[in-house]
N, C-alpha and C. Protein backbone atom coordinates (compact mmCIF):
# COMPACT_ATOMS: atom_id res chain seq x y z
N UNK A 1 128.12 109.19 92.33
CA UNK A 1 127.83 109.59 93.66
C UNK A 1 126.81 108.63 94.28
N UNK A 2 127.20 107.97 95.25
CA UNK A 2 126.36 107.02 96.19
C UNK A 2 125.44 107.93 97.29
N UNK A 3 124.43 107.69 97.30
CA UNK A 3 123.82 108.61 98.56
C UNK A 3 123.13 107.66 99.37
N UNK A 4 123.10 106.36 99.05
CA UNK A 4 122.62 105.18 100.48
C UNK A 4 123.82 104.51 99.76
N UNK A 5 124.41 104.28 101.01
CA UNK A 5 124.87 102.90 100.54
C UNK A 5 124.56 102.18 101.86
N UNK A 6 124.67 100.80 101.89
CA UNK A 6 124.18 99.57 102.73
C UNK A 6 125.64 99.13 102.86
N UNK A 7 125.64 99.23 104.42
CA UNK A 7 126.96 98.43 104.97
C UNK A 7 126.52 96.56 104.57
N UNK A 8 127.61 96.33 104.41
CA UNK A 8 127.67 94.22 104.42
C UNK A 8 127.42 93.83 105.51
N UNK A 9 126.63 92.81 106.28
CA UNK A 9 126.95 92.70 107.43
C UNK A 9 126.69 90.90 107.35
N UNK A 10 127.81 90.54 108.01
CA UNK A 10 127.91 89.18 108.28
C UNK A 10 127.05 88.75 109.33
N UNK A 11 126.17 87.86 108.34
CA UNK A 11 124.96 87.14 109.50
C UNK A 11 125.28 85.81 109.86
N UNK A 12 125.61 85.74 111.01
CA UNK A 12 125.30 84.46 111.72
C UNK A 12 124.19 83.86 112.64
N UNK A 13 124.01 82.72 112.23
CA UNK A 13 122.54 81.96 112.74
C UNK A 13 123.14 81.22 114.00
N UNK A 14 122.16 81.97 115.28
CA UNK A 14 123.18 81.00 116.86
C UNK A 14 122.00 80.07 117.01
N UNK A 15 122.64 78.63 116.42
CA UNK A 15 121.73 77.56 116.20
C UNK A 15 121.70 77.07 117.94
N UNK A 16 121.81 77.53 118.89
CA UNK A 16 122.30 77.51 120.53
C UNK A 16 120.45 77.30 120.72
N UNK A 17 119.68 78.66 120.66
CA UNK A 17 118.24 78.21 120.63
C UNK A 17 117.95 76.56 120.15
N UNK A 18 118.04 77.27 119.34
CA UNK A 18 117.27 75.68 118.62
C UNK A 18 117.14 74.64 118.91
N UNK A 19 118.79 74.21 119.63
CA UNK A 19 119.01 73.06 120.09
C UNK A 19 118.40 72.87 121.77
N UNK A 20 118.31 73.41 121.99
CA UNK A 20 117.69 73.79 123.14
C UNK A 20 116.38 73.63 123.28
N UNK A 21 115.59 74.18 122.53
CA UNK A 21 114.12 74.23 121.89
C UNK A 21 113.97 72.08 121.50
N UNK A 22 115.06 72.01 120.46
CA UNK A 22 114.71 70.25 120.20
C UNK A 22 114.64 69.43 121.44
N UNK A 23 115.95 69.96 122.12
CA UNK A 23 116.65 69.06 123.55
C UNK A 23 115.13 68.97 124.55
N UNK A 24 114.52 69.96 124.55
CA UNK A 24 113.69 70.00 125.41
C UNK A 24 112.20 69.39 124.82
N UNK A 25 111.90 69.16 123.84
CA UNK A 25 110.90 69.07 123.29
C UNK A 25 110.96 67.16 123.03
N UNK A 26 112.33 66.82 123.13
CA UNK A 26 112.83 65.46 123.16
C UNK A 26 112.40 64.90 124.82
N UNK A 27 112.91 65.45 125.68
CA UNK A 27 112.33 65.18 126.81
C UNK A 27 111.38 65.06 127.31
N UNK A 28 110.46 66.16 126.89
CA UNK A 28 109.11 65.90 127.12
C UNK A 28 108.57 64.86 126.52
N UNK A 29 108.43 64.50 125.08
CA UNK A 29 108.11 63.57 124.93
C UNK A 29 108.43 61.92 125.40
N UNK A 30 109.36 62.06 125.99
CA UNK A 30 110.21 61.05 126.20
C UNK A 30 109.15 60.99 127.77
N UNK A 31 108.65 61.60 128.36
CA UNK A 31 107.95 61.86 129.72
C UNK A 31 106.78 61.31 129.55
N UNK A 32 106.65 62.20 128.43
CA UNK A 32 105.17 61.79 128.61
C UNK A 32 104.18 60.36 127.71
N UNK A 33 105.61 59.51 127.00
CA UNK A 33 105.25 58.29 126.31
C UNK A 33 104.64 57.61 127.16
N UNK A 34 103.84 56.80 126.74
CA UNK A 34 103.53 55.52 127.78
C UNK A 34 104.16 53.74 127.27
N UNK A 35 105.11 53.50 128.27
CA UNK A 35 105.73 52.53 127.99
C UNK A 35 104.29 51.58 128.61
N UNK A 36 104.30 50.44 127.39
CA UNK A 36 103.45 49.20 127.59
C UNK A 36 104.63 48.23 128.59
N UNK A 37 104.00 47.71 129.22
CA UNK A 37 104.29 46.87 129.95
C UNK A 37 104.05 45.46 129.54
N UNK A 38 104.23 44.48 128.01
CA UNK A 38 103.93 43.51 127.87
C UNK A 38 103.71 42.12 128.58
N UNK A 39 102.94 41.68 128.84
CA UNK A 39 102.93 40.23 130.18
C UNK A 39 103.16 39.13 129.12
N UNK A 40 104.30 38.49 129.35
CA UNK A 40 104.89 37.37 128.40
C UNK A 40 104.64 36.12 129.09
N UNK A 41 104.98 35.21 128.67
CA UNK A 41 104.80 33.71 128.92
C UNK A 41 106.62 32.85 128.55
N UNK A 42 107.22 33.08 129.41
CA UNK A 42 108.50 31.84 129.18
C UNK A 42 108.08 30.73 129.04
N UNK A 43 108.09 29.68 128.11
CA UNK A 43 108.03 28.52 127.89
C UNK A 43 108.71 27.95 127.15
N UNK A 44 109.67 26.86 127.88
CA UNK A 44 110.38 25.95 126.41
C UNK A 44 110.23 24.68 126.88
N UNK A 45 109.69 24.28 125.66
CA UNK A 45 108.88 22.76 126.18
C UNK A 45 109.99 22.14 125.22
N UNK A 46 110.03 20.93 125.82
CA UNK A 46 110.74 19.38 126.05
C UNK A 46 110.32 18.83 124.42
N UNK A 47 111.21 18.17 123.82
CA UNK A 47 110.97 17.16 122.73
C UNK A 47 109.79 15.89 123.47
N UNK A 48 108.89 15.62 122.56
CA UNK A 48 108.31 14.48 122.89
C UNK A 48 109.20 13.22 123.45
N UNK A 49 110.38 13.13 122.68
CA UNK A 49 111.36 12.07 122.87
C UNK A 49 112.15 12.05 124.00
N UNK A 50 111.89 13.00 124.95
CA UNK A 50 112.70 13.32 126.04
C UNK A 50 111.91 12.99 127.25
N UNK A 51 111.09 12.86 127.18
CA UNK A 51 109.70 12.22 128.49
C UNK A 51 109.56 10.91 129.02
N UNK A 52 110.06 10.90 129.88
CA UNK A 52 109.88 9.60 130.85
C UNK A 52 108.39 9.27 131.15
N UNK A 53 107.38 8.17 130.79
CA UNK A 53 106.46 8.07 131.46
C UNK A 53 106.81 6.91 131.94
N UNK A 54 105.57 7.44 133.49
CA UNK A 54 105.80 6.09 134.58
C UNK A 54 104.58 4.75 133.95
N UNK A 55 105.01 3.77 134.28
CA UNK A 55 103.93 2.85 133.50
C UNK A 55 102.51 2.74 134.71
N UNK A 56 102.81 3.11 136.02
CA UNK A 56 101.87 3.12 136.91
C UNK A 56 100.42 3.87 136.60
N UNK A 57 100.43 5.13 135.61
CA UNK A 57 99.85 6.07 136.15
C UNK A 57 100.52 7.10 135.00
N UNK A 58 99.31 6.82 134.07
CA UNK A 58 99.94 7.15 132.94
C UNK A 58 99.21 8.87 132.90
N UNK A 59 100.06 9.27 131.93
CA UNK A 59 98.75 11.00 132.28
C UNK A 59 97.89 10.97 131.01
N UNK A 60 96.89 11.37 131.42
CA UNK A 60 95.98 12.26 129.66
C UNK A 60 96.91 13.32 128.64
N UNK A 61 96.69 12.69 127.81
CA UNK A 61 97.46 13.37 126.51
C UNK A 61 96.13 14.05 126.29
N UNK A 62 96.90 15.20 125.52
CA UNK A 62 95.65 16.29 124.95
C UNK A 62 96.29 16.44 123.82
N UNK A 63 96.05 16.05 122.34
CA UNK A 63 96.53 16.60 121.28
C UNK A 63 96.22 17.63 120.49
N UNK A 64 96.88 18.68 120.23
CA UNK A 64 96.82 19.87 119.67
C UNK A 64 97.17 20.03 118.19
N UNK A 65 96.41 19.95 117.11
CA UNK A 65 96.86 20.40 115.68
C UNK A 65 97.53 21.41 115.60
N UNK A 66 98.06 21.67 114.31
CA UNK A 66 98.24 23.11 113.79
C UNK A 66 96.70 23.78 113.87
N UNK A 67 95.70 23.33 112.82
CA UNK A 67 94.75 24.01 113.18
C UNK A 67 93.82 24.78 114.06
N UNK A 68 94.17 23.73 115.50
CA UNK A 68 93.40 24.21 116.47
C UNK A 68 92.62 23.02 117.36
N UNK A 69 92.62 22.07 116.11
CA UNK A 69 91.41 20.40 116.42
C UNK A 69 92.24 19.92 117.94
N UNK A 70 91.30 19.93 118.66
CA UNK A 70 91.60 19.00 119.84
C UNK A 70 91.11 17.42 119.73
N UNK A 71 92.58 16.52 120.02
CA UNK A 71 92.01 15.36 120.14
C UNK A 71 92.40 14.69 120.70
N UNK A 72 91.85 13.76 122.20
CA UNK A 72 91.88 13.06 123.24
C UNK A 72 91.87 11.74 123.28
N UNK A 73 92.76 11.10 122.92
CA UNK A 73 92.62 9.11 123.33
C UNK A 73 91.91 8.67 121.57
N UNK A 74 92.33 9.55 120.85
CA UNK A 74 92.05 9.74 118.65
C UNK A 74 90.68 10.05 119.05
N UNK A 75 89.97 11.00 119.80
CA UNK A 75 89.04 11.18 119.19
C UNK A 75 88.90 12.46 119.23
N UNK A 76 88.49 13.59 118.53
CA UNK A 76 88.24 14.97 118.07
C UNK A 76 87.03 15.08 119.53
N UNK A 77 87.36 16.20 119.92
CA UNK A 77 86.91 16.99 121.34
C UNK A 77 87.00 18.37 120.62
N UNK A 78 85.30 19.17 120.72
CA UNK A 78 85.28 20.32 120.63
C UNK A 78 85.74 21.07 121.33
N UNK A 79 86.11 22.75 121.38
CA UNK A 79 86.72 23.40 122.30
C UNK A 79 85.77 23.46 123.66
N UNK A 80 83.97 23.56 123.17
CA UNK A 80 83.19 23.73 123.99
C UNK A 80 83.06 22.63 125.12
N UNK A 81 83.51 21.50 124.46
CA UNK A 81 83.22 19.87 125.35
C UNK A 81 84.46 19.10 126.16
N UNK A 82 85.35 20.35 125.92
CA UNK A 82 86.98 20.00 126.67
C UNK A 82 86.41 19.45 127.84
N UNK A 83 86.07 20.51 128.74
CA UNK A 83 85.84 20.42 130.32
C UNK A 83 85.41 19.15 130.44
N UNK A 84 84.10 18.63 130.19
CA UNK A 84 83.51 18.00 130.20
C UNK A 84 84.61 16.45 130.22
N UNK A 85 84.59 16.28 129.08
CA UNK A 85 85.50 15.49 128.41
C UNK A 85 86.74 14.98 129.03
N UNK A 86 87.30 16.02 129.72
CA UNK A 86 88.81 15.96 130.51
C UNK A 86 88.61 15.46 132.25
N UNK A 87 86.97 16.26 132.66
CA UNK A 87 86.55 15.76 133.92
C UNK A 87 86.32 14.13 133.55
N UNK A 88 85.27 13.58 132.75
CA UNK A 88 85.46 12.41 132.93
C UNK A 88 86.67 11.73 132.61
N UNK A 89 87.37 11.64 131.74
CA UNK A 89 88.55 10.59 131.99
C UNK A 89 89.44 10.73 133.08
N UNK A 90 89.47 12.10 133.87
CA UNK A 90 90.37 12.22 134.98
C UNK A 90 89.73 11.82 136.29
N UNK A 91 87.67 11.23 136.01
CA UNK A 91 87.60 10.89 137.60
C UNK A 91 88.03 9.22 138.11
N UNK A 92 88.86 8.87 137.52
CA UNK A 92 89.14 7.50 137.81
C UNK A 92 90.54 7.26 138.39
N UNK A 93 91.38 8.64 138.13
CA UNK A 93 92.98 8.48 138.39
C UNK A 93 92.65 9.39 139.70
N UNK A 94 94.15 9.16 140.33
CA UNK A 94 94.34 9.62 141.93
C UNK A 94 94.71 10.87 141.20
N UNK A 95 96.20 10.74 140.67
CA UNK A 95 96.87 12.13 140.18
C UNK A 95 96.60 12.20 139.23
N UNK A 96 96.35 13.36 138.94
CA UNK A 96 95.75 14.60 137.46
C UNK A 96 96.86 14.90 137.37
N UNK A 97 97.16 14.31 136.03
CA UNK A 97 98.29 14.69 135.31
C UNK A 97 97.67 14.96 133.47
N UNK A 98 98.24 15.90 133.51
CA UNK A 98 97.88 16.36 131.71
C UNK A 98 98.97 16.53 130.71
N UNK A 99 99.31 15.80 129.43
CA UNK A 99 100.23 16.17 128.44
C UNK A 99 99.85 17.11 128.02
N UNK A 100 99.98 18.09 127.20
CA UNK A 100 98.97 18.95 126.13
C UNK A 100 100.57 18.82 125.05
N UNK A 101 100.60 17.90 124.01
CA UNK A 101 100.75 17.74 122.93
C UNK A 101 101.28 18.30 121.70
N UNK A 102 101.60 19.55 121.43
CA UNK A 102 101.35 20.32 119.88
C UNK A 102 102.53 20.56 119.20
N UNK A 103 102.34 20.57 117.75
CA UNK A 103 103.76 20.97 116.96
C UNK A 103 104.26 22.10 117.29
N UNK A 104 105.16 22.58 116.45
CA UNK A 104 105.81 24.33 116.60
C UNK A 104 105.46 25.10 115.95
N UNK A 105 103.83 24.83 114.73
CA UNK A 105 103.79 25.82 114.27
C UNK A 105 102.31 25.87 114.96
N UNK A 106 102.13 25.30 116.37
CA UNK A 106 100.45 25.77 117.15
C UNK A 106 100.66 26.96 117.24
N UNK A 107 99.16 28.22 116.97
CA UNK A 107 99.01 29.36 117.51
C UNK A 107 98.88 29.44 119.11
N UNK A 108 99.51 30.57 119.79
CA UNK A 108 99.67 30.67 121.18
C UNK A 108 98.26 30.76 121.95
N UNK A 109 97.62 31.32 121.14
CA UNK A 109 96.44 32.13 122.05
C UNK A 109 95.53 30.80 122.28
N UNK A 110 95.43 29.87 121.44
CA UNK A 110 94.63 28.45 121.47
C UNK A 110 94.88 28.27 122.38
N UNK A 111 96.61 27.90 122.25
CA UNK A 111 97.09 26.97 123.91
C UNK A 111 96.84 27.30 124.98
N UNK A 112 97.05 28.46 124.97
CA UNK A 112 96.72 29.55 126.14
C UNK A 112 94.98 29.13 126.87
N UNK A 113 94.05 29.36 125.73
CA UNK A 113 92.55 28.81 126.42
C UNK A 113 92.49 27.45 126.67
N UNK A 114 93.19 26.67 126.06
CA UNK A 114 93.30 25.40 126.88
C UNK A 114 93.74 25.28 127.83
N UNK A 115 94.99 25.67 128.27
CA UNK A 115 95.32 25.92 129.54
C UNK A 115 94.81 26.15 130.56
N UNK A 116 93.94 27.32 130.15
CA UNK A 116 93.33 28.29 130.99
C UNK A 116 91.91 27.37 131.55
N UNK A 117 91.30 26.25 130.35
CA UNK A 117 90.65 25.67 130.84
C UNK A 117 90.84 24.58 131.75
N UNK A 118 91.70 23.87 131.75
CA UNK A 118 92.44 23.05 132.55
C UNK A 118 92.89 23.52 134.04
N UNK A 119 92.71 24.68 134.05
CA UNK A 119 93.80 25.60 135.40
C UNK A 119 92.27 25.35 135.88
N UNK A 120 91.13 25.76 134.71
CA UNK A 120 90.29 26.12 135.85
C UNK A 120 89.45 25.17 136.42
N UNK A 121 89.37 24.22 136.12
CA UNK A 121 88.91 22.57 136.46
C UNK A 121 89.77 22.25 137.96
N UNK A 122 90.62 23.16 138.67
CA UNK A 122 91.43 22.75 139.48
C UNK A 122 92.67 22.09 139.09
N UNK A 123 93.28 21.32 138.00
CA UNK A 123 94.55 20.54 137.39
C UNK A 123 95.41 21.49 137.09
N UNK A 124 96.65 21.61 138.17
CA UNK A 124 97.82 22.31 138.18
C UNK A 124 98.79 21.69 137.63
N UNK A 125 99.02 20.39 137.36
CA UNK A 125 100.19 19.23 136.93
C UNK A 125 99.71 19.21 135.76
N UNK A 126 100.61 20.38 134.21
CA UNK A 126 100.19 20.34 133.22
C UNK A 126 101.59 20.41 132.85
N UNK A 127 102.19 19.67 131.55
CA UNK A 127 103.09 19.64 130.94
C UNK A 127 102.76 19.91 129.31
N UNK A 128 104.02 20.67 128.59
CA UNK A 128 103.39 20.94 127.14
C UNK A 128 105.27 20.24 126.59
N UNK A 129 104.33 19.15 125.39
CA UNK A 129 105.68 18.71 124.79
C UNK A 129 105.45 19.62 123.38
N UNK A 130 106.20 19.36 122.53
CA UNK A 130 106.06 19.62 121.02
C UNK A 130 106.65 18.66 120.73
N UNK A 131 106.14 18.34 119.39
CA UNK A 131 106.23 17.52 118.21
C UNK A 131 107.52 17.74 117.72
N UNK A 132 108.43 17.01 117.22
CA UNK A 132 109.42 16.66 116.45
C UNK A 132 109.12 16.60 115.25
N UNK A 133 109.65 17.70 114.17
CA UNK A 133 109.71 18.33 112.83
C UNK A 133 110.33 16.79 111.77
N UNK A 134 109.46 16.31 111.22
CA UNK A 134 109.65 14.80 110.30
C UNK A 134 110.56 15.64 108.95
């Protein structure tokens, strides 16, 4: 003689929430990310071997190591004595013209403060070759 018995009852899970609950929880986050806005630099510089110079009016080469060593007409120029250094050999020419020099394995951020020092001397006519891999 049974005196409880327990009906069976088929349980189903309405996974309908849930997805709903993710869907929305995906969105928000998706709202509230903050996309960086990276500021890049396009540059593809020229083989050394590809440069026409005029024989009139020749420009300042700036050579760039791998390491970092700046060196101007073979002689080693500190980072601190660029300015300096670049004003005098450029007060004798009409046009300021600048090579800046470096292999492919220069770090960017170097080039970049050289640049940056050069921009700020007033010299807009700056060209960057790279070195040809021996």
């Amino acid at each position: 003689m049974q005196l409880f018995t327990k009906e069976k009852k088929n349980i189903e899970i309405n996974v309908a929430p849930l997805i709903d609950v993710v869907f929305l929880l995906l969105i928000f986050f998706m709202l509230a990310s903050e996309f960086t806005d990276f500021k890049t630099i396009d540059m593809i510089s020229p083989n050394q071997s590809e440069i026409d110079q005029p024989e009139s009016n020749l420009p300042l080469i700036i050579n760039l190591s791998e390491k970092g060593d700046i060196t101007i007409d073979s002689k080693e120029v500190s980072f601190n004595k660029l300015t300096q250094t670049v004003k005098d050999k450029l007060s004798n020419k009409k046009e300021t013209k600048i090579i800046i020099s470096t292999p492919h394995e220069t770090k960017v951020n170097i080039l970049i403060k050289i640049v940056d020092t050069i921009r700020g001397l007033g010299i807009e006519n700056i060209a960057l070759i790279t070195k040809e891999k021996k």
